[in-house]
PDB file of N, CA and C in Angstrom:
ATOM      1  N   UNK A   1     -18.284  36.385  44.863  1.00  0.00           N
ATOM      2  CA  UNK A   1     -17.810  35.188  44.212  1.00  0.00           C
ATOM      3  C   UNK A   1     -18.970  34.350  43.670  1.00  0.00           C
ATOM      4  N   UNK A   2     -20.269  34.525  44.735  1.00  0.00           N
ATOM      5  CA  UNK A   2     -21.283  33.566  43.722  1.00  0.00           C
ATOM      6  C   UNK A   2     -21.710  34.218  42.399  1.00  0.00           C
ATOM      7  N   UNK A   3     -21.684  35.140  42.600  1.00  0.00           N
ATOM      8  CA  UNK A   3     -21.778  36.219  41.064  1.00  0.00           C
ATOM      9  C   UNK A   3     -21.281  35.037  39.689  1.00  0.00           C
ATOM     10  N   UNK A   4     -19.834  35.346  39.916  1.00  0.00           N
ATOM     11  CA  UNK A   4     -19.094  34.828  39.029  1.00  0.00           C
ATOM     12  C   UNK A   4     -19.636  33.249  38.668  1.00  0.00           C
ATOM     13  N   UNK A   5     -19.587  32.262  39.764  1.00  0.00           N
ATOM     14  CA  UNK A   5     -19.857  31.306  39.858  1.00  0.00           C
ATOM     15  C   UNK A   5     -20.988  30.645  38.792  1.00  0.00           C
ATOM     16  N   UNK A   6     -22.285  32.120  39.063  1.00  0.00           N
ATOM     17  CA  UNK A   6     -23.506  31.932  38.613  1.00  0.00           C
ATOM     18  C   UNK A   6     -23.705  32.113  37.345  1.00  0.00           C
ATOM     19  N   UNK A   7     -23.007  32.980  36.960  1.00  0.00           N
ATOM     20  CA  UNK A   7     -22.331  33.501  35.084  1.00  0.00           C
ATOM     21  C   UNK A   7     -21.648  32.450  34.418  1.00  0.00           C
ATOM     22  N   UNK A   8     -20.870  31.458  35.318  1.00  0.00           N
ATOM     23  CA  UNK A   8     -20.105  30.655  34.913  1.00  0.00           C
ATOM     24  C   UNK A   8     -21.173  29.425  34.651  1.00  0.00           C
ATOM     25  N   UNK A   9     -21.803  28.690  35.062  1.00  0.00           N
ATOM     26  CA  UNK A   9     -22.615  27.854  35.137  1.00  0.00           C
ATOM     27  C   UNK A   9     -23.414  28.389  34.290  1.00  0.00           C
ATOM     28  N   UNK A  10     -24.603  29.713  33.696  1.00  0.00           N
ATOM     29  CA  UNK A  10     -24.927  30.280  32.749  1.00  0.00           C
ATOM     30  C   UNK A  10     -24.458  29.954  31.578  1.00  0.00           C
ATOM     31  N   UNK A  11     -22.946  30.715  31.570  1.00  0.00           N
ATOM     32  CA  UNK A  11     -22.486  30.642  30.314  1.00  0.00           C
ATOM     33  C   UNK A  11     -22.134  29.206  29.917  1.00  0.00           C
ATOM     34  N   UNK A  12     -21.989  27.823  30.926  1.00  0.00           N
ATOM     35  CA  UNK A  12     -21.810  26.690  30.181  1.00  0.00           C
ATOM     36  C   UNK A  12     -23.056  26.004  29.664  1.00  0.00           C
ATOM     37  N   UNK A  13     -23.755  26.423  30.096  1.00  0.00           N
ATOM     38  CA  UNK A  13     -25.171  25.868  29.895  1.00  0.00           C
ATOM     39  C   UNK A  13     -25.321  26.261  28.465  1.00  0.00           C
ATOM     40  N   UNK A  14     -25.227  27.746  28.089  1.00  0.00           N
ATOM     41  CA  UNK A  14     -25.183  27.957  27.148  1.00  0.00           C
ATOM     42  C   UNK A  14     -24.582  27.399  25.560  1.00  0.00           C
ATOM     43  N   UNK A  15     -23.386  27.476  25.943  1.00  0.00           N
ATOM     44  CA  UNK A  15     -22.756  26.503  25.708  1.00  0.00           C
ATOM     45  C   UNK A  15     -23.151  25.539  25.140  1.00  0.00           C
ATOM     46  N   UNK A  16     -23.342  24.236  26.082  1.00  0.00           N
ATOM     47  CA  UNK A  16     -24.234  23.456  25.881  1.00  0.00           C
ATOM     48  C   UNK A  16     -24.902  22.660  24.858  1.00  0.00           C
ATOM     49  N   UNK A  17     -26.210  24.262  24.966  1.00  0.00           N
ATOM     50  CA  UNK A  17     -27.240  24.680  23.927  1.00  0.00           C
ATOM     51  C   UNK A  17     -26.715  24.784  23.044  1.00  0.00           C
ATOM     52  N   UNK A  18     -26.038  25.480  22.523  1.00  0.00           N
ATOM     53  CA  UNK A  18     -25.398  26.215  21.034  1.00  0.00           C
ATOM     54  C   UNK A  18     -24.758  24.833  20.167  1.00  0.00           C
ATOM     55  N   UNK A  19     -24.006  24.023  21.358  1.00  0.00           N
ATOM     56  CA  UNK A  19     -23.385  22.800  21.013  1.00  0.00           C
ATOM     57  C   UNK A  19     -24.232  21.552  20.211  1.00  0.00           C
ATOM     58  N   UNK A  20     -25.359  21.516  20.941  1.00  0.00           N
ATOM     59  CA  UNK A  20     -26.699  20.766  20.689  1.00  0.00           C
ATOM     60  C   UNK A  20     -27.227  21.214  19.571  1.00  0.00           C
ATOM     61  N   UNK A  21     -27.498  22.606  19.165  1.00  0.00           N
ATOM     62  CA  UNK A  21     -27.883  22.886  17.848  1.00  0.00           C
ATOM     63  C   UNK A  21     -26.853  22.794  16.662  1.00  0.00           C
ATOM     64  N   UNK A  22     -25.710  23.148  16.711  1.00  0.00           N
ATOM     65  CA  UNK A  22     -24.607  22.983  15.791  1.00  0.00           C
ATOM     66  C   UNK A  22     -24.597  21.778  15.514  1.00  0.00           C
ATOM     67  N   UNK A  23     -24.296  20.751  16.277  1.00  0.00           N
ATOM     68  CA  UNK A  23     -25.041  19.089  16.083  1.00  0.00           C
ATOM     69  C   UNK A  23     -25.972  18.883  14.901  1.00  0.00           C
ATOM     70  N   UNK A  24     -27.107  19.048  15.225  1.00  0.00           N
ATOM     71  CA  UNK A  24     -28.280  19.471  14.905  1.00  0.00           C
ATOM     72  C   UNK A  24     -28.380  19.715  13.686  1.00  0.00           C
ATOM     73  N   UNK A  25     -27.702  20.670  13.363  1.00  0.00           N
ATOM     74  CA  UNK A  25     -27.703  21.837  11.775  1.00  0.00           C
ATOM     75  C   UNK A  25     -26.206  21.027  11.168  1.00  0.00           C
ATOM     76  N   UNK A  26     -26.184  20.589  11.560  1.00  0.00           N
ATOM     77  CA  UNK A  26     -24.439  19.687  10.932  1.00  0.00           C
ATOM     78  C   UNK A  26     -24.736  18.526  10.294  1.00  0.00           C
ATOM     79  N   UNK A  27     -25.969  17.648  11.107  1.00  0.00           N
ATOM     80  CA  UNK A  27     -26.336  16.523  10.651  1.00  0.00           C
ATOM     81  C   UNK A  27     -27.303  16.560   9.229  1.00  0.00           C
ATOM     82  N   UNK A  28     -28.084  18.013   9.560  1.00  0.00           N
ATOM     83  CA  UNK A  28     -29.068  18.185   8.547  1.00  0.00           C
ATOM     84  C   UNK A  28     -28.113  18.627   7.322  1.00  0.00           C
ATOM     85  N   UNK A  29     -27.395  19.825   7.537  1.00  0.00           N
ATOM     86  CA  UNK A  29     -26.829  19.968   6.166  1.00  0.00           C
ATOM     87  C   UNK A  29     -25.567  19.362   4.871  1.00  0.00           C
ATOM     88  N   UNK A  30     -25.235  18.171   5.900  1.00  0.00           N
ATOM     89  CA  UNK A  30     -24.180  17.012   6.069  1.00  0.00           C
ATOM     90  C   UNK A  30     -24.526  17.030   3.933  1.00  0.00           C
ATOM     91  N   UNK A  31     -25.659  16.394   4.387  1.00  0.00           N
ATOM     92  CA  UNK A  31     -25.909  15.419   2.955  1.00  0.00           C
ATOM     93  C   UNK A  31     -26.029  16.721   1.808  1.00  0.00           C
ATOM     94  N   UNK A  32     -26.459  17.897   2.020  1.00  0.00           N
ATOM     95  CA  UNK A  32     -26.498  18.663   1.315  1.00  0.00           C
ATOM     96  C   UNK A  32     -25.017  19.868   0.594  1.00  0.00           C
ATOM     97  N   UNK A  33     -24.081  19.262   1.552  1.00  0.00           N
ATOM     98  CA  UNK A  33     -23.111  19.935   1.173  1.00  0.00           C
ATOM     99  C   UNK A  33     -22.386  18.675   0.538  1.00  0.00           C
ATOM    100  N   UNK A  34     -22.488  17.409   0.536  1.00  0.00           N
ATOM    101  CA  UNK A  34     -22.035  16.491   0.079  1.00  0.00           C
ATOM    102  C   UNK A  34     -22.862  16.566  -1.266  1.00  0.00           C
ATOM    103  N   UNK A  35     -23.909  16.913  -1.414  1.00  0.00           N
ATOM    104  CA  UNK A  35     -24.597  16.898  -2.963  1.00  0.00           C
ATOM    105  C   UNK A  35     -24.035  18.244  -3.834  1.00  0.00           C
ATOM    106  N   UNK A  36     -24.035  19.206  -2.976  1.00  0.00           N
ATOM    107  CA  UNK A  36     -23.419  19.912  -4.008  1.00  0.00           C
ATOM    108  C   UNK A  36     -21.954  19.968  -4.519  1.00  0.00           C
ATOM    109  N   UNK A  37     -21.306  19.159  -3.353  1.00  0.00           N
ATOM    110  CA  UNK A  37     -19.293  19.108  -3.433  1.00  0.00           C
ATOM    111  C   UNK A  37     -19.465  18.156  -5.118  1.00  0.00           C
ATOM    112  N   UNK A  38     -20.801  17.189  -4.817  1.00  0.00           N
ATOM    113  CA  UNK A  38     -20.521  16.149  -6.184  1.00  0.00           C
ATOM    114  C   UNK A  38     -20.890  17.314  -7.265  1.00  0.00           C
ATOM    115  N   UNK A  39     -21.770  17.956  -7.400  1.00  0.00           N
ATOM    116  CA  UNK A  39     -22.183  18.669  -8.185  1.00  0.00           C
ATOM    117  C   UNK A  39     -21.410  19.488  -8.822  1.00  0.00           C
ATOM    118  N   UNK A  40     -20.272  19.971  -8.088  1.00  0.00           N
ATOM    119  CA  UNK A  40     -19.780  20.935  -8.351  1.00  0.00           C
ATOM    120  C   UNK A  40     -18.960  20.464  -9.025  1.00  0.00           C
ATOM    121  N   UNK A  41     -18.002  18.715  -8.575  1.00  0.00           N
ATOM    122  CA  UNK A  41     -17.470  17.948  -9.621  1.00  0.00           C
ATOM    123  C   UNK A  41     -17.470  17.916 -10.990  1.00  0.00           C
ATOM    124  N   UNK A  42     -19.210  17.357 -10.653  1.00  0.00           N
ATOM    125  CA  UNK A  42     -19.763  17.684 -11.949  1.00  0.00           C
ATOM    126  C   UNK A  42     -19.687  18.060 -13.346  1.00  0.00           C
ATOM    127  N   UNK A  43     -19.680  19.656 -12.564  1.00  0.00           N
ATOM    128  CA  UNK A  43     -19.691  20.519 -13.746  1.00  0.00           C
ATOM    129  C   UNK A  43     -18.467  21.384 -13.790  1.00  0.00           C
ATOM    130  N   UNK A  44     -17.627  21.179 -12.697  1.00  0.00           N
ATOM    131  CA  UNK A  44     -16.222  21.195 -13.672  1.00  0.00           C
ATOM    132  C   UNK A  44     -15.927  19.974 -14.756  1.00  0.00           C
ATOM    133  N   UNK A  45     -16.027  18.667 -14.690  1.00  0.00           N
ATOM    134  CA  UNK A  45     -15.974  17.492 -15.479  1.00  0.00           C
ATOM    135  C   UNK A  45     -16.846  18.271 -16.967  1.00  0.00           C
ATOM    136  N   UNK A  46     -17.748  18.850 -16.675  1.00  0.00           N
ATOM    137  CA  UNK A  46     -18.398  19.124 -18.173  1.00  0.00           C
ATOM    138  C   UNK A  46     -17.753  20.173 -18.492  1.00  0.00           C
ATOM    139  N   UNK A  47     -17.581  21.618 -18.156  1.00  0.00           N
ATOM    140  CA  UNK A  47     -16.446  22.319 -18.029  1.00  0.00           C
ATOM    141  C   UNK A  47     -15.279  22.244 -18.715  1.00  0.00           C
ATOM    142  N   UNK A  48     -14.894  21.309 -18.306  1.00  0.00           N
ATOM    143  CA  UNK A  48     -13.401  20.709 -18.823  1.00  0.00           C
ATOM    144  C   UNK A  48     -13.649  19.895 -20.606  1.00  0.00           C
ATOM    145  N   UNK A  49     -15.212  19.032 -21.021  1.00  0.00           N
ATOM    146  CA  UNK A  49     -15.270  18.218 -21.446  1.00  0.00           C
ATOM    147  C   UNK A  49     -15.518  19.695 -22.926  1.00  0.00           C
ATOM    148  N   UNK A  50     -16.468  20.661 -22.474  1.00  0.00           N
ATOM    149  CA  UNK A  50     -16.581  21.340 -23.359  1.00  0.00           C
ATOM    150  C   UNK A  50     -15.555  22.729 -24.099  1.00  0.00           C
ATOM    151  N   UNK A  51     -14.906  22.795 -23.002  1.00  0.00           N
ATOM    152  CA  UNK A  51     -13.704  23.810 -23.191  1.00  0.00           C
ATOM    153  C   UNK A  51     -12.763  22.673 -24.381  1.00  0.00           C
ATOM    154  N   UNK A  52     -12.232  21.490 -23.868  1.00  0.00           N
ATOM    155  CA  UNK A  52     -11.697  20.677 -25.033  1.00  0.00           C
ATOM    156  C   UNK A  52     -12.225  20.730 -26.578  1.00  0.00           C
ATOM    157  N   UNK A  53     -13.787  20.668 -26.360  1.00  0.00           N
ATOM    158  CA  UNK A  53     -14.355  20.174 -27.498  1.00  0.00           C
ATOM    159  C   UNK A  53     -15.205  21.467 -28.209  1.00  0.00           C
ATOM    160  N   UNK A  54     -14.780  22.313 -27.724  1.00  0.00           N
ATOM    161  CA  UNK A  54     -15.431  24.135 -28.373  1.00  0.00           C
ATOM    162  C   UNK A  54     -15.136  24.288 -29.575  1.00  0.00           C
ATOM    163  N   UNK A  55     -13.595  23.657 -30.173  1.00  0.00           N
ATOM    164  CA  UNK A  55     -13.679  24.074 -32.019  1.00  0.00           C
ATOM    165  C   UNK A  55     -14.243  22.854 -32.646  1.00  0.00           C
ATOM    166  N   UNK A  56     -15.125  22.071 -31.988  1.00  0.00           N
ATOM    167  CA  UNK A  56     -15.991  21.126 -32.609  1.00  0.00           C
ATOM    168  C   UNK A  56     -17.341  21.489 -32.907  1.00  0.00           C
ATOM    169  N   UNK A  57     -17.970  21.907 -34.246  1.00  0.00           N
ATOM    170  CA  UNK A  57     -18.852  21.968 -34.660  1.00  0.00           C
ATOM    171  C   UNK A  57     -19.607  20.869 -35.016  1.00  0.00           C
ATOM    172  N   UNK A  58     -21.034  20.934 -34.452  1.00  0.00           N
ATOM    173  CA  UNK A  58     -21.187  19.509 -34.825  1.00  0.00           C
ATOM    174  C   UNK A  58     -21.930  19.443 -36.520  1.00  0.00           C
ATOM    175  N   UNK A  59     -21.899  18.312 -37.155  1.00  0.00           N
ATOM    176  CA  UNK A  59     -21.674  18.670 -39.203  1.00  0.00           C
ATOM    177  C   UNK A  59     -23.336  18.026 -38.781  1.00  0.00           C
ATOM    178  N   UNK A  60     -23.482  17.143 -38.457  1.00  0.00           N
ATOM    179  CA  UNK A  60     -24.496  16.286 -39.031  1.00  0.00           C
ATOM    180  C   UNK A  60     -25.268  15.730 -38.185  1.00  0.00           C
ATOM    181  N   UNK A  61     -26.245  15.220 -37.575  1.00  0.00           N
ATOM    182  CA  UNK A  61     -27.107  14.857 -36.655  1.00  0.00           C
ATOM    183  C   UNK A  61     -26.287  14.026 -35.797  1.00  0.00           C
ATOM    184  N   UNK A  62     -25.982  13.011 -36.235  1.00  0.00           N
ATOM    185  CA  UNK A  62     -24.691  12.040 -35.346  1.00  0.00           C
ATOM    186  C   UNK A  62     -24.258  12.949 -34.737  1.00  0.00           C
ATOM    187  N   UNK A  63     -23.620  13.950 -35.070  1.00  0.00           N
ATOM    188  CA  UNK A  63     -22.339  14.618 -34.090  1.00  0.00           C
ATOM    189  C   UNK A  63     -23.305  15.183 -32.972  1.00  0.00           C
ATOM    190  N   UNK A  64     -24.619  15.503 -33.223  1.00  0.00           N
ATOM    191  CA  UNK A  64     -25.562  16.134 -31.803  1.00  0.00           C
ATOM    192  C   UNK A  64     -25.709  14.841 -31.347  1.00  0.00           C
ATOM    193  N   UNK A  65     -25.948  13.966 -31.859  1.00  0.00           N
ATOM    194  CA  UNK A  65     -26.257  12.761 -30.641  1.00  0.00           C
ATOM    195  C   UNK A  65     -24.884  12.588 -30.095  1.00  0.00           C
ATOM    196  N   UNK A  66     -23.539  12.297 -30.488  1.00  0.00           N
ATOM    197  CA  UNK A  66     -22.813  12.333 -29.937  1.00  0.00           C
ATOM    198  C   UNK A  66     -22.583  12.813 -28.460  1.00  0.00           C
ATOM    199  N   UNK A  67     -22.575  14.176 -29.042  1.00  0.00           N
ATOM    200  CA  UNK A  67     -22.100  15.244 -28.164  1.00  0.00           C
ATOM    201  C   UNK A  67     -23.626  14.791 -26.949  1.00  0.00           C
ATOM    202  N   UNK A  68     -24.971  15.127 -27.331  1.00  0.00           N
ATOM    203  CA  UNK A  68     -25.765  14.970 -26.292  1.00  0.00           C
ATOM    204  C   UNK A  68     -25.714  13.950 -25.279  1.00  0.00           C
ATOM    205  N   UNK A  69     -24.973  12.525 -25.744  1.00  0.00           N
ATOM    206  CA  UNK A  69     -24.438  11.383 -24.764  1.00  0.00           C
ATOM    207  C   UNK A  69     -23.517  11.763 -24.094  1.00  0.00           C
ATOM    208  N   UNK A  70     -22.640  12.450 -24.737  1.00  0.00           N
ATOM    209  CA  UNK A  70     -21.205  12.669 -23.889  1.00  0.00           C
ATOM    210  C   UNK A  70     -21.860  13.864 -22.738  1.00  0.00           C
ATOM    211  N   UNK A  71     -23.087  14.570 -22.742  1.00  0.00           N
ATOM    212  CA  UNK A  71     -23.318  15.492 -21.664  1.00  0.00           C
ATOM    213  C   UNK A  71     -24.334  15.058 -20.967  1.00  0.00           C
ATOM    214  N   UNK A  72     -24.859  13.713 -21.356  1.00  0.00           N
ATOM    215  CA  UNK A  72     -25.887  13.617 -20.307  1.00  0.00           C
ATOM    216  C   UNK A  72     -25.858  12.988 -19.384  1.00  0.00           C
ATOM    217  N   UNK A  73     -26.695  13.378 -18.256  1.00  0.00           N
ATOM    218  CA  UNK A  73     -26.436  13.362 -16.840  1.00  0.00           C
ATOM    219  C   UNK A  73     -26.817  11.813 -16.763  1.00  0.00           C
TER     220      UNK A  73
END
């Protein structure tokens, strides 16, 4: 029975540990999965802005400045 006992106390310890690092790696990659969720916004939003505006050729310099405002970040 101390066998078990001793595996048991092992394996929570373990536990534990694993718990403490997941923490750890959760806090660090927090902000980085939040930068890319916006990102990914993003560029569906441009995505969407250029699929609309694809049979638009632009004629004349205006229409590139246009268009270059409407895509810049």
């Amino acid at each position: 029975m101390q066998h078990v006992d001793d595996a048991w106390a092992q394996l929570e310890s373990s536990l534990d540990s694993g718990e403490k690092q997941l923490t750890c790696l959760q806090t660090l990659l927090l902000p980085s999965l939040q930068a890319a969720s916006k990102l990914e916004a993003w560029m569906d939003g441009i995505t969407q802005t250029v699929n609309a505006d694809s049979s638009l050729q632009p004629k004349s310099a205006d229409d590139v400045e246009q268009l270059h405002k409407k895509f810049k970040v």
